[in-house]
C-alpha atoms as a PDB file:
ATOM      1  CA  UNK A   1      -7.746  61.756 -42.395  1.00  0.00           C
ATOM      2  CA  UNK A   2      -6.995  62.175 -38.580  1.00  0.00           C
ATOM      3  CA  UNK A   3     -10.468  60.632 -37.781  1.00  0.00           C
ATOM      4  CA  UNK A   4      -9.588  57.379 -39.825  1.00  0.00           C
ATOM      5  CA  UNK A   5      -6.023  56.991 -38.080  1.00  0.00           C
ATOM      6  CA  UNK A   6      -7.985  57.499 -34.950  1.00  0.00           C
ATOM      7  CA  UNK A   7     -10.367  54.576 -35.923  1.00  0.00           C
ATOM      8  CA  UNK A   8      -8.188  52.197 -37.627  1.00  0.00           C
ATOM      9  CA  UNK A   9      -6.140  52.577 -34.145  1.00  0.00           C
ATOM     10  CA  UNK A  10      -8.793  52.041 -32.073  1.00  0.00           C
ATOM     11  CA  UNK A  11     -10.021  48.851 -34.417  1.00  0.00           C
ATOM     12  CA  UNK A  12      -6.359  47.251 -33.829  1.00  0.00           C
ATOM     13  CA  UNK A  13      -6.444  48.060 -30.337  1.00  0.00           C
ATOM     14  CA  UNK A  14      -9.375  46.133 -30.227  1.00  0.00           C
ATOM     15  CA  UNK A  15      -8.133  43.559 -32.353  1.00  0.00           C
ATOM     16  CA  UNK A  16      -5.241  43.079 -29.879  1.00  0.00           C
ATOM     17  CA  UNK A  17      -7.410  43.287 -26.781  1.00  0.00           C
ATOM     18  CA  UNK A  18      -9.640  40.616 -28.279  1.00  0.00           C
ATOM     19  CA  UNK A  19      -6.708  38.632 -28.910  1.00  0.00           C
ATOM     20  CA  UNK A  20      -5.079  38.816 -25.492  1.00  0.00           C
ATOM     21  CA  UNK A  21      -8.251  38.188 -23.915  1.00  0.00           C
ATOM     22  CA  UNK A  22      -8.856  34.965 -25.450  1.00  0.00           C
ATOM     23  CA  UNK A  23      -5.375  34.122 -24.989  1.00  0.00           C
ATOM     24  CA  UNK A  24      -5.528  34.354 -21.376  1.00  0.00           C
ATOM     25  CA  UNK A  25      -8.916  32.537 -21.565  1.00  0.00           C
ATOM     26  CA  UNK A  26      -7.741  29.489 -23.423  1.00  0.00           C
ATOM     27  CA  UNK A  27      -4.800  29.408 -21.262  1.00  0.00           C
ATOM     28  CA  UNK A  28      -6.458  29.302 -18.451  1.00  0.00           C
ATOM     29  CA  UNK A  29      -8.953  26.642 -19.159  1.00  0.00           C
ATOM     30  CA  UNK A  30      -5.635  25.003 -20.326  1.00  0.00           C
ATOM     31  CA  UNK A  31      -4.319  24.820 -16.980  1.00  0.00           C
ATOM     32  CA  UNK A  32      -7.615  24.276 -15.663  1.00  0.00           C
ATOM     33  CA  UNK A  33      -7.895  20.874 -17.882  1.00  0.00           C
ATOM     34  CA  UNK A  34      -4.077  19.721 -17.232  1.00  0.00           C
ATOM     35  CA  UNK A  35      -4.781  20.308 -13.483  1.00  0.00           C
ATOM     36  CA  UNK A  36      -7.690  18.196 -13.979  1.00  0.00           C
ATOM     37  CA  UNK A  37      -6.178  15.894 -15.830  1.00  0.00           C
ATOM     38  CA  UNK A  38      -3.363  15.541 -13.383  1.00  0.00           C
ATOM     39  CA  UNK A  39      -5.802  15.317 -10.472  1.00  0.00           C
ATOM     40  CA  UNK A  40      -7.615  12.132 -11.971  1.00  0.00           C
ATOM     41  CA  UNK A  41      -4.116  10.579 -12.404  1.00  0.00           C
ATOM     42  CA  UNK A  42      -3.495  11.002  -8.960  1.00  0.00           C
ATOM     43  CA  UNK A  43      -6.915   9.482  -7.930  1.00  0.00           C
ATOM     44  CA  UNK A  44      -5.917   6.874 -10.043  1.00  0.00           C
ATOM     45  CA  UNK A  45      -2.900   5.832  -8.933  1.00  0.00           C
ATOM     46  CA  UNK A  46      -3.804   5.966  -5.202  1.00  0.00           C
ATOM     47  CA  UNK A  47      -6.343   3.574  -6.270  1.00  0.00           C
ATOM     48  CA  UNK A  48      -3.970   1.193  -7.818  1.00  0.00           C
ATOM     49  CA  UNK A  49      -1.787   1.352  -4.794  1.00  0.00           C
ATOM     50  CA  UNK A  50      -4.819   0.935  -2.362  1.00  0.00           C
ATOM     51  CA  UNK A  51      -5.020  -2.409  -4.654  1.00  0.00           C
ATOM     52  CA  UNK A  52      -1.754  -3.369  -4.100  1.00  0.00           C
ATOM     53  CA  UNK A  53      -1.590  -2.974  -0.701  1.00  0.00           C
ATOM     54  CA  UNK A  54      -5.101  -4.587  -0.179  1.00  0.00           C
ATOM     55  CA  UNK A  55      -3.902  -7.865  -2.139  1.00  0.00           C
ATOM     56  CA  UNK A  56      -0.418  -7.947   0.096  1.00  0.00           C
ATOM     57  CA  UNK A  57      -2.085  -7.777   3.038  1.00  0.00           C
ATOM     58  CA  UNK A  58      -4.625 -10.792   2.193  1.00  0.00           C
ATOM     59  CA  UNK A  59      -1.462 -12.555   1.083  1.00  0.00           C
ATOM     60  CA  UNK A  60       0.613 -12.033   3.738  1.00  0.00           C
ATOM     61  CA  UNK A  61      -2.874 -12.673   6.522  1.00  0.00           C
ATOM     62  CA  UNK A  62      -3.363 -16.221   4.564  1.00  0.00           C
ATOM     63  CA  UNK A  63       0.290 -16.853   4.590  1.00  0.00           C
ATOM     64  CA  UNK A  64       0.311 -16.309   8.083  1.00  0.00           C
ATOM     65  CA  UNK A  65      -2.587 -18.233   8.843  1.00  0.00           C
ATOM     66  CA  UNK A  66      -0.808 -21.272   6.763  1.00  0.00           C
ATOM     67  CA  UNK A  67       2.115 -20.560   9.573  1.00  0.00           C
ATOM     68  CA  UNK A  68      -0.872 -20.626  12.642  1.00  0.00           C
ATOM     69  CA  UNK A  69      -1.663 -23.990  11.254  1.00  0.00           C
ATOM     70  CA  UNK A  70       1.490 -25.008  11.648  1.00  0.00           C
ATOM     71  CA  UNK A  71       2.484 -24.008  14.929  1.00  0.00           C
ATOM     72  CA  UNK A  72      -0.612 -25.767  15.701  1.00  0.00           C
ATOM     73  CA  UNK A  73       0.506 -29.164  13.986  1.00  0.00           C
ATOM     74  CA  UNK A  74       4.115 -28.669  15.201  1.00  0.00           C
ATOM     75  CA  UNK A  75       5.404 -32.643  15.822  1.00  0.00           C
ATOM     76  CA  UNK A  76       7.602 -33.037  19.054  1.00  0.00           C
ATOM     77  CA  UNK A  77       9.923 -33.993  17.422  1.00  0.00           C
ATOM     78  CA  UNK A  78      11.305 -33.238  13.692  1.00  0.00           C
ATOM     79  CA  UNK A  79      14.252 -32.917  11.445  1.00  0.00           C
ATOM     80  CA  UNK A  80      15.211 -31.075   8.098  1.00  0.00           C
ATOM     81  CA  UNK A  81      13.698 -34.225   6.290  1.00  0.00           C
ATOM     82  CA  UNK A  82      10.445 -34.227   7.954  1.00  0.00           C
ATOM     83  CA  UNK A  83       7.405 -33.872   5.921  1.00  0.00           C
ATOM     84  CA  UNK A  84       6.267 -31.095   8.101  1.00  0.00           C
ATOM     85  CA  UNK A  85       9.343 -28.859   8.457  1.00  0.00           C
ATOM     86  CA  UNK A  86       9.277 -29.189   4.349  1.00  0.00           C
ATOM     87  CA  UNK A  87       6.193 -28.105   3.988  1.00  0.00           C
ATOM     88  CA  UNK A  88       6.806 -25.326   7.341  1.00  0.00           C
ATOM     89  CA  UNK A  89      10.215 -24.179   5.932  1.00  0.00           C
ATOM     90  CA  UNK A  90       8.426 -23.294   2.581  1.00  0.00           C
ATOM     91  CA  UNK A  91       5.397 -21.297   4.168  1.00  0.00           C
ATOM     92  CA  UNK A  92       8.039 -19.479   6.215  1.00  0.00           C
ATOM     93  CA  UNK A  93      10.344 -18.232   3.617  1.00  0.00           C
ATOM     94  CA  UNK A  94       6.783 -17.045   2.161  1.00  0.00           C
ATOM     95  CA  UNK A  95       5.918 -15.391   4.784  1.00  0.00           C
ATOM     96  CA  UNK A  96       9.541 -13.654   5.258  1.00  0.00           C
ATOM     97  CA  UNK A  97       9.175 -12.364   1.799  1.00  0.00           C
ATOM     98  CA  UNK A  98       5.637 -11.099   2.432  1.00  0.00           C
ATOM     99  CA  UNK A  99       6.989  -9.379   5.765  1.00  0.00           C
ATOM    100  CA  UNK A 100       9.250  -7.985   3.783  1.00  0.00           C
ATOM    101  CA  UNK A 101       7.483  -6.452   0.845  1.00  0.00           C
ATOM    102  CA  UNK A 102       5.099  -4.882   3.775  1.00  0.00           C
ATOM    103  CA  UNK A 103       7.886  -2.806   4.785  1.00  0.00           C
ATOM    104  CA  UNK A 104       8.082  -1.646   0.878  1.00  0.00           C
ATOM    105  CA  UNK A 105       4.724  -0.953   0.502  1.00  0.00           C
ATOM    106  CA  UNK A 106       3.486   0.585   4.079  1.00  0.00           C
ATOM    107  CA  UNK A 107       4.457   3.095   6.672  1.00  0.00           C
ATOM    108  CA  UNK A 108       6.605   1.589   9.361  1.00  0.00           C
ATOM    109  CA  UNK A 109       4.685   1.173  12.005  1.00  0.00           C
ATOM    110  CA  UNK A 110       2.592  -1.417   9.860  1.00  0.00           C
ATOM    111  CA  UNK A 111       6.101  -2.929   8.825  1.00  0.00           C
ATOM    112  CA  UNK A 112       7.198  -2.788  12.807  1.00  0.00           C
ATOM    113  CA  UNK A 113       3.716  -4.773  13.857  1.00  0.00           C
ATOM    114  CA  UNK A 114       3.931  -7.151  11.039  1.00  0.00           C
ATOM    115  CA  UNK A 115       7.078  -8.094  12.130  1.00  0.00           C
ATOM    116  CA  UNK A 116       6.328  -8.775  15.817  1.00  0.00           C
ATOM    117  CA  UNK A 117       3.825 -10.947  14.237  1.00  0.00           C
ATOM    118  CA  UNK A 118       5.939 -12.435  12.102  1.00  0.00           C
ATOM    119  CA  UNK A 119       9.019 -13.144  14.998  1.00  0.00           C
ATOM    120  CA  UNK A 120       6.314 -14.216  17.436  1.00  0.00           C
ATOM    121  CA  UNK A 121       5.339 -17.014  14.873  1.00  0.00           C
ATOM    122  CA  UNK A 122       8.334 -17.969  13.628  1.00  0.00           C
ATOM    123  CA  UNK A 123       9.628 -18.524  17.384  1.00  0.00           C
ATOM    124  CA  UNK A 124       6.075 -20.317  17.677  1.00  0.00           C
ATOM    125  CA  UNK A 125       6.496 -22.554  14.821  1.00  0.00           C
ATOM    126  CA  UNK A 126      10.352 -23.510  15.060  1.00  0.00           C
ATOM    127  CA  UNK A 127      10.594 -23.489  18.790  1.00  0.00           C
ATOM    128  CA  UNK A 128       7.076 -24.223  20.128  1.00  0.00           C
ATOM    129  CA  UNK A 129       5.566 -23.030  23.422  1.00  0.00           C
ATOM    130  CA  UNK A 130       6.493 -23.969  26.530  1.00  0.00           C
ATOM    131  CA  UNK A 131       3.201 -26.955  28.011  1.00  0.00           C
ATOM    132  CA  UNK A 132      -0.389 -25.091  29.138  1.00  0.00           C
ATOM    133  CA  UNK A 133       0.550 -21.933  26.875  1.00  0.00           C
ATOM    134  CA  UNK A 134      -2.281 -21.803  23.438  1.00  0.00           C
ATOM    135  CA  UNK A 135      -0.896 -20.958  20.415  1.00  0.00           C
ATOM    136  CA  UNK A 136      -3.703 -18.917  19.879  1.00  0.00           C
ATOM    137  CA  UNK A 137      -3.524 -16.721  23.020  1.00  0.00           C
ATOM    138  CA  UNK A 138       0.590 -16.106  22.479  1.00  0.00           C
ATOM    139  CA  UNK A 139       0.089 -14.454  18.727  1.00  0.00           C
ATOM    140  CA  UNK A 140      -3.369 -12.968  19.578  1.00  0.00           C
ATOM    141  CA  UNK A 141      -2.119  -9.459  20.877  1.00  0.00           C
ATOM    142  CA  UNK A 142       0.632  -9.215  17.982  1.00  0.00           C
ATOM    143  CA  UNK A 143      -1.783 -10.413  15.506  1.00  0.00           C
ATOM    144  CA  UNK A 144      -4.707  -7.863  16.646  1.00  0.00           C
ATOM    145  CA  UNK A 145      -1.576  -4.983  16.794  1.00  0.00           C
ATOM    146  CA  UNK A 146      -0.516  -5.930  12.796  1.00  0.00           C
ATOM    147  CA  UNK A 147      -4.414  -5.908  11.571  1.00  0.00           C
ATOM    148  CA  UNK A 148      -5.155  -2.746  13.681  1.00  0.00           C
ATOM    149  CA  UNK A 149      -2.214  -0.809  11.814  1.00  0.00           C
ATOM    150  CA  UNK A 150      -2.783  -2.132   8.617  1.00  0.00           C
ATOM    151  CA  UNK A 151      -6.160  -0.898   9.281  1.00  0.00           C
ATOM    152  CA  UNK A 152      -5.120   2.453  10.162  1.00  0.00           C
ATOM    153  CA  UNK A 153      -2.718   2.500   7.414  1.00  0.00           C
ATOM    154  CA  UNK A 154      -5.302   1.423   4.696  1.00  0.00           C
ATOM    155  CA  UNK A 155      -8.248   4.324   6.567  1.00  0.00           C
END
């Protein structure tokens, strides 16, 4: 009778040892798969942001190119019923709001070189230049700064 107690124990205790082994297992590939799982979400999401930030910057490049052309086309002289300060005063106000979404959506020194850009035009565009100075050559070095950080920012 001792020798079947001795074997019925040693059949549970390998009953429970079976069971806590596969226990652990399926735990573990558990964790495995949520860690997975949450890995793929992450790669996800950067990619969605990566989106974002790649559409905002084409926006705010063409809306700034809109403001270029403008500086460019700047009458002598205008007033708040001009059909170019209408159609200036709306590109500007877009490109504010673009500026300003960069600082949402990028580290700050992207934000802090957009915004040079951005004062550098809007100084260009409102106040003009002063004779013999391009337009071109006085937003070249804050433009090349902005795309050079964005650039660094988006690596």
């Amino acid at each position: 009778m001792a020798g079947q107690i001795w074997v019925s124990l040693i059949s549970l205790g390998g009953v429970v040892l079976g069971g806590l082994l596969s226990y652990l297992v399926q735990h573990r590939t558990q964790l495995s798969a949520e860690r997975a799982e949450q890995q793929r979400q992450q790669i996800a999401l950067s990619e969605t942001r990566r989106g974002e930030r790649l559409a905002l910057l084409e926006r705010f490049i063409d809306v700034a190119a809109e403001a270029e052309r403008s500086a460019f086309s700047r009458p002598p002289e205008f007033n708040d019923t001009h059909a170019w300060y209408l159609k200036t005063q709306d590109i500007m106000n877009r490109l504010w709001v673009t500026e300003r979404l960069i600082r949402i959506q990028f580290p700050l020194p992207v934000h802090d070189a957009a915004r040079a850009y951005f004062l550098d035009l809007n100084r260009t565009v409102w106040e003009g230049l002063p004779d013999g100075e391009s337009v071109r050559d006085y937003l070249e070095a804050n433009r090349l700064m902005f795309l050079d950080a964005a650039r660094a920012a988006m690596g």
